[in-house]
Every structure is written in structure tokens, then in C-alpha cells.
PDB file of N, CA and C in Angstrom:
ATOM      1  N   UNK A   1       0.841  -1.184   0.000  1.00  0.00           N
ATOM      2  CA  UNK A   1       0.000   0.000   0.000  1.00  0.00           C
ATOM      3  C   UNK A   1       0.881   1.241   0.000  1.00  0.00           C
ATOM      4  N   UNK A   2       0.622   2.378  -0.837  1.00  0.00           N
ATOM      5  CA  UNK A   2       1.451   3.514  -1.027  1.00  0.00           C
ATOM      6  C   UNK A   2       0.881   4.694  -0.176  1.00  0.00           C
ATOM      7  N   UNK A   3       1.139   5.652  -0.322  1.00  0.00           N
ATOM      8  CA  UNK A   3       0.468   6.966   0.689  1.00  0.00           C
ATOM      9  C   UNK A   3       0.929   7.913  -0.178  1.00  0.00           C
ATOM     10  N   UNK A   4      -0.417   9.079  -0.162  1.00  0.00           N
ATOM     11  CA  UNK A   4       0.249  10.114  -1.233  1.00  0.00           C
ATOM     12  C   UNK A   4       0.564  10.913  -0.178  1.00  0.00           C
ATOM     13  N   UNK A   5       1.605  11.866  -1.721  1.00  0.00           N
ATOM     14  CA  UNK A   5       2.505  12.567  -1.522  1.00  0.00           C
ATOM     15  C   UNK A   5       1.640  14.099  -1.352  1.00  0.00           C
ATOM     16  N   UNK A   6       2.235  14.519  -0.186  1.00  0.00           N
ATOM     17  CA  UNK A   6       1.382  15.780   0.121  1.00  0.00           C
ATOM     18  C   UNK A   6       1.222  17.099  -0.443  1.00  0.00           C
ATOM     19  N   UNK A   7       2.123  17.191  -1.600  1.00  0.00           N
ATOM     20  CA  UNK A   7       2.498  17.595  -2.689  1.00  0.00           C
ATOM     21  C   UNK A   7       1.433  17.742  -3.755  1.00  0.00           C
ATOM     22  N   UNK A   8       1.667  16.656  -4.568  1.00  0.00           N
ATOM     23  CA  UNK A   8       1.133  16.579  -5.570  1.00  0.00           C
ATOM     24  C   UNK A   8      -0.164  15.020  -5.720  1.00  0.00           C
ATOM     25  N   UNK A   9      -0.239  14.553  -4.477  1.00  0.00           N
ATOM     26  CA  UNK A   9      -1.113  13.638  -4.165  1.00  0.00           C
ATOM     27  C   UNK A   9      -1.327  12.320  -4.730  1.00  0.00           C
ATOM     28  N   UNK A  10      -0.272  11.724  -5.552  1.00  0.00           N
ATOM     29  CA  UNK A  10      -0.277  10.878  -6.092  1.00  0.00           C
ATOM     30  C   UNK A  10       0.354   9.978  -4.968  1.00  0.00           C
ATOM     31  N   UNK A  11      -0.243   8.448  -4.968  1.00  0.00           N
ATOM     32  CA  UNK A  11       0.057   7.291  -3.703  1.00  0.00           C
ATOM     33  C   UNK A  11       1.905   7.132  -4.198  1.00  0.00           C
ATOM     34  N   UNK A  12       2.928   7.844  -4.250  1.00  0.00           N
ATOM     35  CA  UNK A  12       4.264   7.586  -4.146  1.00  0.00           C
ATOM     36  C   UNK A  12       4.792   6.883  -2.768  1.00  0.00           C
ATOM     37  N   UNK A  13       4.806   7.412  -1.833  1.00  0.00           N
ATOM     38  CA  UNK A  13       5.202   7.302  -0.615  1.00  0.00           C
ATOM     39  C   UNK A  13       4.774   5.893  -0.241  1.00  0.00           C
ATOM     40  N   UNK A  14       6.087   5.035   0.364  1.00  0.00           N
ATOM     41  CA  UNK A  14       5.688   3.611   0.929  1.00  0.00           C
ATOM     42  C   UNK A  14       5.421   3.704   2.279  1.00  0.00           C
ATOM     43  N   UNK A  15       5.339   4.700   2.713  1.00  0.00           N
ATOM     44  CA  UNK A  15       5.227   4.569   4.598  1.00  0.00           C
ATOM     45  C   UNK A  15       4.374   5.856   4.521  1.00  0.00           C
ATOM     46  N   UNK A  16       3.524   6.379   5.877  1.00  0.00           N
ATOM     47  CA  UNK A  16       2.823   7.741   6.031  1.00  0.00           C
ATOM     48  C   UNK A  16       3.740   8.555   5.852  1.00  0.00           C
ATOM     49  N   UNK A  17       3.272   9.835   5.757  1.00  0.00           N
ATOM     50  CA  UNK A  17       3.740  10.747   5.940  1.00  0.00           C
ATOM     51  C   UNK A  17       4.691  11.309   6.770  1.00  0.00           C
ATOM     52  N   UNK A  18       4.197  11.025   8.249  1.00  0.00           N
ATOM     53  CA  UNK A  18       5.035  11.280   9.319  1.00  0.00           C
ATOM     54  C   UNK A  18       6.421  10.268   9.408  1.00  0.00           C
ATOM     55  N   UNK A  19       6.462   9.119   8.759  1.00  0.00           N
ATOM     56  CA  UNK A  19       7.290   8.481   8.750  1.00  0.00           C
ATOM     57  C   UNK A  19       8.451   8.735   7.154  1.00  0.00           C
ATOM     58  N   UNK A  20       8.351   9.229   6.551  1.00  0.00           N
ATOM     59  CA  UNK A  20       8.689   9.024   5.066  1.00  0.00           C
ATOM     60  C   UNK A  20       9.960  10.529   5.129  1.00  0.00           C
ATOM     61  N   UNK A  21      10.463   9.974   5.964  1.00  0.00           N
ATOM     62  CA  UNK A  21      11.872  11.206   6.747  1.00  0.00           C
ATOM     63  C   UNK A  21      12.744  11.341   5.266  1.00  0.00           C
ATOM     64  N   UNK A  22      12.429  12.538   4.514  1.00  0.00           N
ATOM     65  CA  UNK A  22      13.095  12.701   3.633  1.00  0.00           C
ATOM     66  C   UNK A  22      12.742  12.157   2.762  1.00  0.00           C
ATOM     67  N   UNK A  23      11.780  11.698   2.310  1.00  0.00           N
ATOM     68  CA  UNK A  23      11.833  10.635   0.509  1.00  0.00           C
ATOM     69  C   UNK A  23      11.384  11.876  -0.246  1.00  0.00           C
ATOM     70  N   UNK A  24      12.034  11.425  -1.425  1.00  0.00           N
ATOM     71  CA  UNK A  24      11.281  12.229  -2.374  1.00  0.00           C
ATOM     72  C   UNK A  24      10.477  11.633  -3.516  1.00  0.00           C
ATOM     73  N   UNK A  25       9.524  12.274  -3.458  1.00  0.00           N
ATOM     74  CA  UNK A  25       8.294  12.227  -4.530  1.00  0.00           C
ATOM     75  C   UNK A  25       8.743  11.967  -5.963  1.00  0.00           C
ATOM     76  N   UNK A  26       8.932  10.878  -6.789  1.00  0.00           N
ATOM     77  CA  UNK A  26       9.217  10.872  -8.042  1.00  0.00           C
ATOM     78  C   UNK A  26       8.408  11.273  -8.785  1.00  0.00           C
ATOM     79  N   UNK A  27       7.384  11.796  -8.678  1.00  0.00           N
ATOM     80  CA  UNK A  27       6.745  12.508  -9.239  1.00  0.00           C
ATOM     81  C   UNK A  27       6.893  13.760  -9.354  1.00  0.00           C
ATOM     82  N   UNK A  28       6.673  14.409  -8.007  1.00  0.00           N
ATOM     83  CA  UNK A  28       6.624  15.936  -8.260  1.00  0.00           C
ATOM     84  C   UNK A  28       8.256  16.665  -7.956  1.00  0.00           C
ATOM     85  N   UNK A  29       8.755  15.777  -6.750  1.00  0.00           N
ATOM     86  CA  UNK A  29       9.718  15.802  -6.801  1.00  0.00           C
ATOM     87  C   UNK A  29      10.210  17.015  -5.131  1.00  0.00           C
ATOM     88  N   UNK A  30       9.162  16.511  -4.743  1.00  0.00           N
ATOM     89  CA  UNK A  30       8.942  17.327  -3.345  1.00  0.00           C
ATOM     90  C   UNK A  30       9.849  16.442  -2.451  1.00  0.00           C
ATOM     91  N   UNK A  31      11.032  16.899  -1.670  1.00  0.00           N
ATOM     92  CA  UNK A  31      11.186  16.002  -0.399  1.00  0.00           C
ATOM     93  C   UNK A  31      10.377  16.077   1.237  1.00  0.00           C
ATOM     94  N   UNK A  32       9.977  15.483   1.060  1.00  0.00           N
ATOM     95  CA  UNK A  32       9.034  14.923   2.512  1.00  0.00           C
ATOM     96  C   UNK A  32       9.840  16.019   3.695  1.00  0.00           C
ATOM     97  N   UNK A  33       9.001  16.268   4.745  1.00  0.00           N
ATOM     98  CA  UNK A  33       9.849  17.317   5.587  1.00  0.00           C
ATOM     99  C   UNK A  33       9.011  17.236   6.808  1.00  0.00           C
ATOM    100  N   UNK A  34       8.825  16.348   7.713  1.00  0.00           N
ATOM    101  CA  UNK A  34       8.360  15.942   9.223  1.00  0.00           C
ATOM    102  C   UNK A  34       8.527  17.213   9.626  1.00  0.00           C
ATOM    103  N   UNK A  35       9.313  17.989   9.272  1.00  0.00           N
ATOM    104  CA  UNK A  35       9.297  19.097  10.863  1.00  0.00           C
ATOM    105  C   UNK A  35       8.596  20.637  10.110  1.00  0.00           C
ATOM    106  N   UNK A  36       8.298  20.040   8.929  1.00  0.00           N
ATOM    107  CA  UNK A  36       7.564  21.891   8.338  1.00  0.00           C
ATOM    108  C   UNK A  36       5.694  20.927   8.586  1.00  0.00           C
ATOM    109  N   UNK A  37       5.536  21.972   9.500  1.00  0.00           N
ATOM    110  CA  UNK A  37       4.272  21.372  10.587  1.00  0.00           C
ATOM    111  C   UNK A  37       3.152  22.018   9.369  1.00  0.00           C
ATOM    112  N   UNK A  38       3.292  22.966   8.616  1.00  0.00           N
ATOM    113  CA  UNK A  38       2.066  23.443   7.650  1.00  0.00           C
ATOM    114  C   UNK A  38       2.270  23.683   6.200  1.00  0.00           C
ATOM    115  N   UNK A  39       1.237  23.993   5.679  1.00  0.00           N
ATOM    116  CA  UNK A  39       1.323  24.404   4.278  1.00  0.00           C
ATOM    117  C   UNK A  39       2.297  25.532   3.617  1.00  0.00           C
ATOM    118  N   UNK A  40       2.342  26.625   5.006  1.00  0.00           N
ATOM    119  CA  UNK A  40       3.154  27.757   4.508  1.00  0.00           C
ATOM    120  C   UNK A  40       4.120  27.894   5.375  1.00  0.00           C
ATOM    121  N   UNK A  41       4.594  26.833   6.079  1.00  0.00           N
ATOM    122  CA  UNK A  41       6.024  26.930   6.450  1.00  0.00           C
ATOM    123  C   UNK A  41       6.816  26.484   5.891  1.00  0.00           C
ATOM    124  N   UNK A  42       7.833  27.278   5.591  1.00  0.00           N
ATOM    125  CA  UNK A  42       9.092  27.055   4.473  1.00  0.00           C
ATOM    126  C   UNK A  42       9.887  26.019   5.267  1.00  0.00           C
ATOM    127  N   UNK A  43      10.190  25.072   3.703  1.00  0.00           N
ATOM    128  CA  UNK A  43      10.624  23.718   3.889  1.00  0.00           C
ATOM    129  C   UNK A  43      12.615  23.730   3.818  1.00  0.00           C
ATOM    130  N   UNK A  44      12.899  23.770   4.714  1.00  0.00           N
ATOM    131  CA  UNK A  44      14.776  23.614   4.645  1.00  0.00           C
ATOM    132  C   UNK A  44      14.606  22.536   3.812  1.00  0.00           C
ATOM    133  N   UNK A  45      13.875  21.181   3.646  1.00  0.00           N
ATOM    134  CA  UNK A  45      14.520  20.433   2.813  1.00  0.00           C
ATOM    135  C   UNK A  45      14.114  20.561   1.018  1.00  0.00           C
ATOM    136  N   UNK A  46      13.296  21.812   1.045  1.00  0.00           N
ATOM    137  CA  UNK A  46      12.923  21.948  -0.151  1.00  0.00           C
ATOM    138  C   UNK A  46      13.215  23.661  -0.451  1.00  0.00           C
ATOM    139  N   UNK A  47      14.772  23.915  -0.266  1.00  0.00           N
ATOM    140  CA  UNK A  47      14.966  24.840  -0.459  1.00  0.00           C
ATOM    141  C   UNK A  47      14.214  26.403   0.073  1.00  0.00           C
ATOM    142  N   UNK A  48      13.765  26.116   0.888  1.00  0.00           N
ATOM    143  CA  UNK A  48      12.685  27.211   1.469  1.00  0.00           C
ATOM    144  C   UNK A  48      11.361  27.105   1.189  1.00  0.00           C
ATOM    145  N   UNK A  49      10.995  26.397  -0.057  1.00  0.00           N
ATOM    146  CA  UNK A  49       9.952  26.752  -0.314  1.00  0.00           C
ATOM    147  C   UNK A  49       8.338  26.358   0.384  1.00  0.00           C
ATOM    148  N   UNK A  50       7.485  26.650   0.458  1.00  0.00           N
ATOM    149  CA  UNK A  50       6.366  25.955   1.929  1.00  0.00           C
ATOM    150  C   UNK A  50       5.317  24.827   0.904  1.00  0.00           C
ATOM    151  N   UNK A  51       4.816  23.987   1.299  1.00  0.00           N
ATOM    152  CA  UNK A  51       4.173  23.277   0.346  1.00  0.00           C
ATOM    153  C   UNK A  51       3.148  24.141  -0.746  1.00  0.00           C
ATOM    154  N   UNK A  52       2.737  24.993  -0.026  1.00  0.00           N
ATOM    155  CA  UNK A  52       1.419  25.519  -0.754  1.00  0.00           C
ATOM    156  C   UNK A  52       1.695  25.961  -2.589  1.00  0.00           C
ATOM    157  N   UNK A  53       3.403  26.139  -2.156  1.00  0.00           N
ATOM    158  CA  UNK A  53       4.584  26.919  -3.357  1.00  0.00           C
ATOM    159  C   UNK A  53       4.623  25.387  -4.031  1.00  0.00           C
ATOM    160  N   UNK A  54       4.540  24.221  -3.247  1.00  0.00           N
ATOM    161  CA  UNK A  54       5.383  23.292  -4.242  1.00  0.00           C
ATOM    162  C   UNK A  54       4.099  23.156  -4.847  1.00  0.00           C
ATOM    163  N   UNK A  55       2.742  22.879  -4.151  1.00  0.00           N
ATOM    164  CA  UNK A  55       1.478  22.167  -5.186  1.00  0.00           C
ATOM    165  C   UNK A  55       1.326  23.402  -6.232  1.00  0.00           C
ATOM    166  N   UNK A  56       1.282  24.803  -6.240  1.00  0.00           N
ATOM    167  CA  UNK A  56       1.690  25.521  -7.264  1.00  0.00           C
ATOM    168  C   UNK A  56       2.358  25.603  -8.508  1.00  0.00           C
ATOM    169  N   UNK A  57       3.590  25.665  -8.022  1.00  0.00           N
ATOM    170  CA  UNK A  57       5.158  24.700  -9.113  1.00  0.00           C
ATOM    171  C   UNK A  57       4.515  23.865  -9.506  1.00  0.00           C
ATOM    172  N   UNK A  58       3.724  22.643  -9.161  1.00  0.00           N
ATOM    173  CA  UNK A  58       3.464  21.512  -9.903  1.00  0.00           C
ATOM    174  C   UNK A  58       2.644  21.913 -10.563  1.00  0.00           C
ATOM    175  N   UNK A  59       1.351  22.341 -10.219  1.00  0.00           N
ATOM    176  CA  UNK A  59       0.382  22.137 -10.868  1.00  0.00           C
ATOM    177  C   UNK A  59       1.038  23.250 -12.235  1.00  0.00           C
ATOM    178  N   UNK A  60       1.992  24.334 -12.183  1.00  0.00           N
ATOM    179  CA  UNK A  60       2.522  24.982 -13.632  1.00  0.00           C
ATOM    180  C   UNK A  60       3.288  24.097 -13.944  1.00  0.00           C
ATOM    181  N   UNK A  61       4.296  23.671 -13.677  1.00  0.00           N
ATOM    182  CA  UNK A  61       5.574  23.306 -14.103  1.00  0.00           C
ATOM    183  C   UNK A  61       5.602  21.794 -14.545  1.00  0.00           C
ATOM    184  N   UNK A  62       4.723  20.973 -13.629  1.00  0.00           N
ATOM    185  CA  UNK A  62       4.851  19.477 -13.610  1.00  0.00           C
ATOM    186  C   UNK A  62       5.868  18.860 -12.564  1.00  0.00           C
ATOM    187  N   UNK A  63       6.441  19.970 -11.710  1.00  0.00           N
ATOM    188  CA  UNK A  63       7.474  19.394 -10.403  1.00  0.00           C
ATOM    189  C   UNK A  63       7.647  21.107  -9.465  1.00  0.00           C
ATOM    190  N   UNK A  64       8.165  20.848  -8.649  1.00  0.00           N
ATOM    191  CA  UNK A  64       8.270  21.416  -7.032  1.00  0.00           C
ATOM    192  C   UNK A  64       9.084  22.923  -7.767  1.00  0.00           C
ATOM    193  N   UNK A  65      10.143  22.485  -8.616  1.00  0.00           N
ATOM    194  CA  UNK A  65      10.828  23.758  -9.125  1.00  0.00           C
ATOM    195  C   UNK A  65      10.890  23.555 -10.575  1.00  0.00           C
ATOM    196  N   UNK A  66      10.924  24.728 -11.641  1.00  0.00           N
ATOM    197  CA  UNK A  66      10.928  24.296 -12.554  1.00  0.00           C
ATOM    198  C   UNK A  66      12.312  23.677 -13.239  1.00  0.00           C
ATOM    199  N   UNK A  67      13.521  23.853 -12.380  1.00  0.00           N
ATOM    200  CA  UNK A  67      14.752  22.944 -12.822  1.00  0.00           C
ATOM    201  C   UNK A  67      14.793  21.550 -12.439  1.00  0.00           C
ATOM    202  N   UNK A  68      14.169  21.402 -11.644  1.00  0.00           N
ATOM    203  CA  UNK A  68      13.853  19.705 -10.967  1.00  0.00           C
ATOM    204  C   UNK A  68      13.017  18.992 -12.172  1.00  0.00           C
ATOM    205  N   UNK A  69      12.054  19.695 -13.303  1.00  0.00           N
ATOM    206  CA  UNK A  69      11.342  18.800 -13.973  1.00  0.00           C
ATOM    207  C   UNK A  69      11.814  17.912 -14.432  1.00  0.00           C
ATOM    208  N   UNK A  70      13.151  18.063 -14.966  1.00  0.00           N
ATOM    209  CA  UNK A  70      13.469  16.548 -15.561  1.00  0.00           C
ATOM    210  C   UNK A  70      14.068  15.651 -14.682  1.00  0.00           C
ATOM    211  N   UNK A  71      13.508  15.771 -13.550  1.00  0.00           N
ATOM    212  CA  UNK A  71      14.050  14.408 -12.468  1.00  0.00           C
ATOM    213  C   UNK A  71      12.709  13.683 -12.216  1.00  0.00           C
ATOM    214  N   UNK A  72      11.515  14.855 -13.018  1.00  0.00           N
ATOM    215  CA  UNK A  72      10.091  14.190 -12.112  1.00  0.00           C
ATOM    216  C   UNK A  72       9.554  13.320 -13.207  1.00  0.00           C
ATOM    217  N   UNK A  73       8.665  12.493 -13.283  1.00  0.00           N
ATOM    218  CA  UNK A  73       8.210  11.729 -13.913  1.00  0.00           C
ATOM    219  C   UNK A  73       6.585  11.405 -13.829  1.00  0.00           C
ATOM    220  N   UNK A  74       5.954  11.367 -14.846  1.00  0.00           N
ATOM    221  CA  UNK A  74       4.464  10.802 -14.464  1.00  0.00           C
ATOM    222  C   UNK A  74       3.961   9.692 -13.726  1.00  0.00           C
ATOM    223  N   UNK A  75       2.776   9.929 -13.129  1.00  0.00           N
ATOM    224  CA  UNK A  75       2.650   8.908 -12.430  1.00  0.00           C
ATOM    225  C   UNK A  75       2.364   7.664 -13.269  1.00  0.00           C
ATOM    226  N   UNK A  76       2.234   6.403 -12.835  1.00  0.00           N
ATOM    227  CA  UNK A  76       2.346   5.338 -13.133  1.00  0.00           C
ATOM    228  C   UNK A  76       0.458   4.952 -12.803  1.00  0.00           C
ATOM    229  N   UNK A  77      -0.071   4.082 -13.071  1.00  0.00           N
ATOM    230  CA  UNK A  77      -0.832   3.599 -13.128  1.00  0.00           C
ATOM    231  C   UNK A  77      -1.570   3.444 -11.578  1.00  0.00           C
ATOM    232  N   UNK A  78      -0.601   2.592 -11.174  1.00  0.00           N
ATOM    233  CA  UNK A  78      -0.784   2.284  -9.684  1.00  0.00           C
ATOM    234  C   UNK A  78      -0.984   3.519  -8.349  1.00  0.00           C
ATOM    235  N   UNK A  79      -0.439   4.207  -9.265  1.00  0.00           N
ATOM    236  CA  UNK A  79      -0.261   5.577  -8.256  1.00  0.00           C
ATOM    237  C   UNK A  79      -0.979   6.407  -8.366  1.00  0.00           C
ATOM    238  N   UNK A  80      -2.221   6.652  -9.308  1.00  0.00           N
ATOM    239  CA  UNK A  80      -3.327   7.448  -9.369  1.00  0.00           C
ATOM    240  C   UNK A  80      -4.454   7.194  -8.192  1.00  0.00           C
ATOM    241  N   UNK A  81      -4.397   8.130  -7.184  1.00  0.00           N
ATOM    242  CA  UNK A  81      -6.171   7.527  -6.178  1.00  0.00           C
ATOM    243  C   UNK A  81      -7.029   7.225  -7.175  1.00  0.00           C
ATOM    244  N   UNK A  82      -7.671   6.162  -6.054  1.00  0.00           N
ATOM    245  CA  UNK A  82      -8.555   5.341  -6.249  1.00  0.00           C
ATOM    246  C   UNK A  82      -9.635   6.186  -7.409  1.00  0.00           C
ATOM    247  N   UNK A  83      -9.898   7.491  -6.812  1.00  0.00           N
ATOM    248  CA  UNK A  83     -11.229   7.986  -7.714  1.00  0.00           C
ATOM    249  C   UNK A  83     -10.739   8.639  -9.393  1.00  0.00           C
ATOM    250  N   UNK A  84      -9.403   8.417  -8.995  1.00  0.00           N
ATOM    251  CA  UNK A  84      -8.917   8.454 -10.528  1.00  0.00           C
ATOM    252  C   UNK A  84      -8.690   7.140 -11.855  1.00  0.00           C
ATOM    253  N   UNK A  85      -8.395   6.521 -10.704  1.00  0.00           N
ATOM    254  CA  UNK A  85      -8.082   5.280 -11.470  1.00  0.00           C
ATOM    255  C   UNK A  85      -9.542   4.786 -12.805  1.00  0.00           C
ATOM    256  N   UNK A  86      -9.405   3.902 -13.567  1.00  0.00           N
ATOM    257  CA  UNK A  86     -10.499   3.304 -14.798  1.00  0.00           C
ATOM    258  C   UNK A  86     -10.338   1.999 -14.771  1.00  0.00           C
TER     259      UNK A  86
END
């Protein structure tokens, strides 16, 4: 079972959230950050930026910054929620 990414919400993540110390999202390309407690607290592990900035970046860019895009990749099949999936 995967857990999405708080990011860009696709099920990436193999453990919750609170546990997923640092992974990054192959998708959007967000690294996970336990200690940025909200949406608009700027992330040290994501260069400052606060999530609200990364689901932004994504939803223009297709990843967290627009120089990171070519590390990010589409999701995969498996990784679309449930109410997306066909």
C-alpha cells in the first residue's frame, strides 16, 4: 500500500507521511519534511519553499521547481487515487 505525496497527491510514498523522513516524490519531486508542521512553512529540505509553493510549481511546471522537472516523472498507473483510477 502507497500513501500520497502531500504535494502533488499521487500514492508515491511507501510509509505515512510522518514516517517518510526525507523521501522524495518521483513525481513531483517534493522532499518529505516531518518538521515543516504546515502548508506555509518554508521547507529547509525543499529549499525554502512551503508546500502551498510546491502544489503551485506543480500544478505549472509538472514538479516542485521548474529545474527539478526533468528528475520528475508521471505517475504510473498504480499511483493514481482510487477515484482516478479506470
Amino acid at each position: 500500500m502507497n500513501y500520497p505525496c502531500p504535494c502533488c497527491g499521487f500514492l508515491t510514498f511507501p510509509v505515512p507521511r510522518r514516517e517518510a523522513v526525507a523521501y522524495i516524490c518521483p513525481v513531483c519531486f517534493w522532499e518529505n519534511d516531518v518538521f515543516a508542521p504546515g502548508e506555509d512553512t518554508p521547507s529547509d529540505e525543499n529549499r525554502g519553499l512551503t508546500l502551498r509553493q510546491g502544489r503551485e510549481n506543480f500544478a505549472r511546471f509538472g514538479a516542485v521547481q521548474p529545474d527539478l522537472v526533468r528528475h520528475a516523472r508521471p505517475p504510473t498507473a498504480d499511483e493514481l487515487p482510487l477515484k482516478h483510477r479506470r
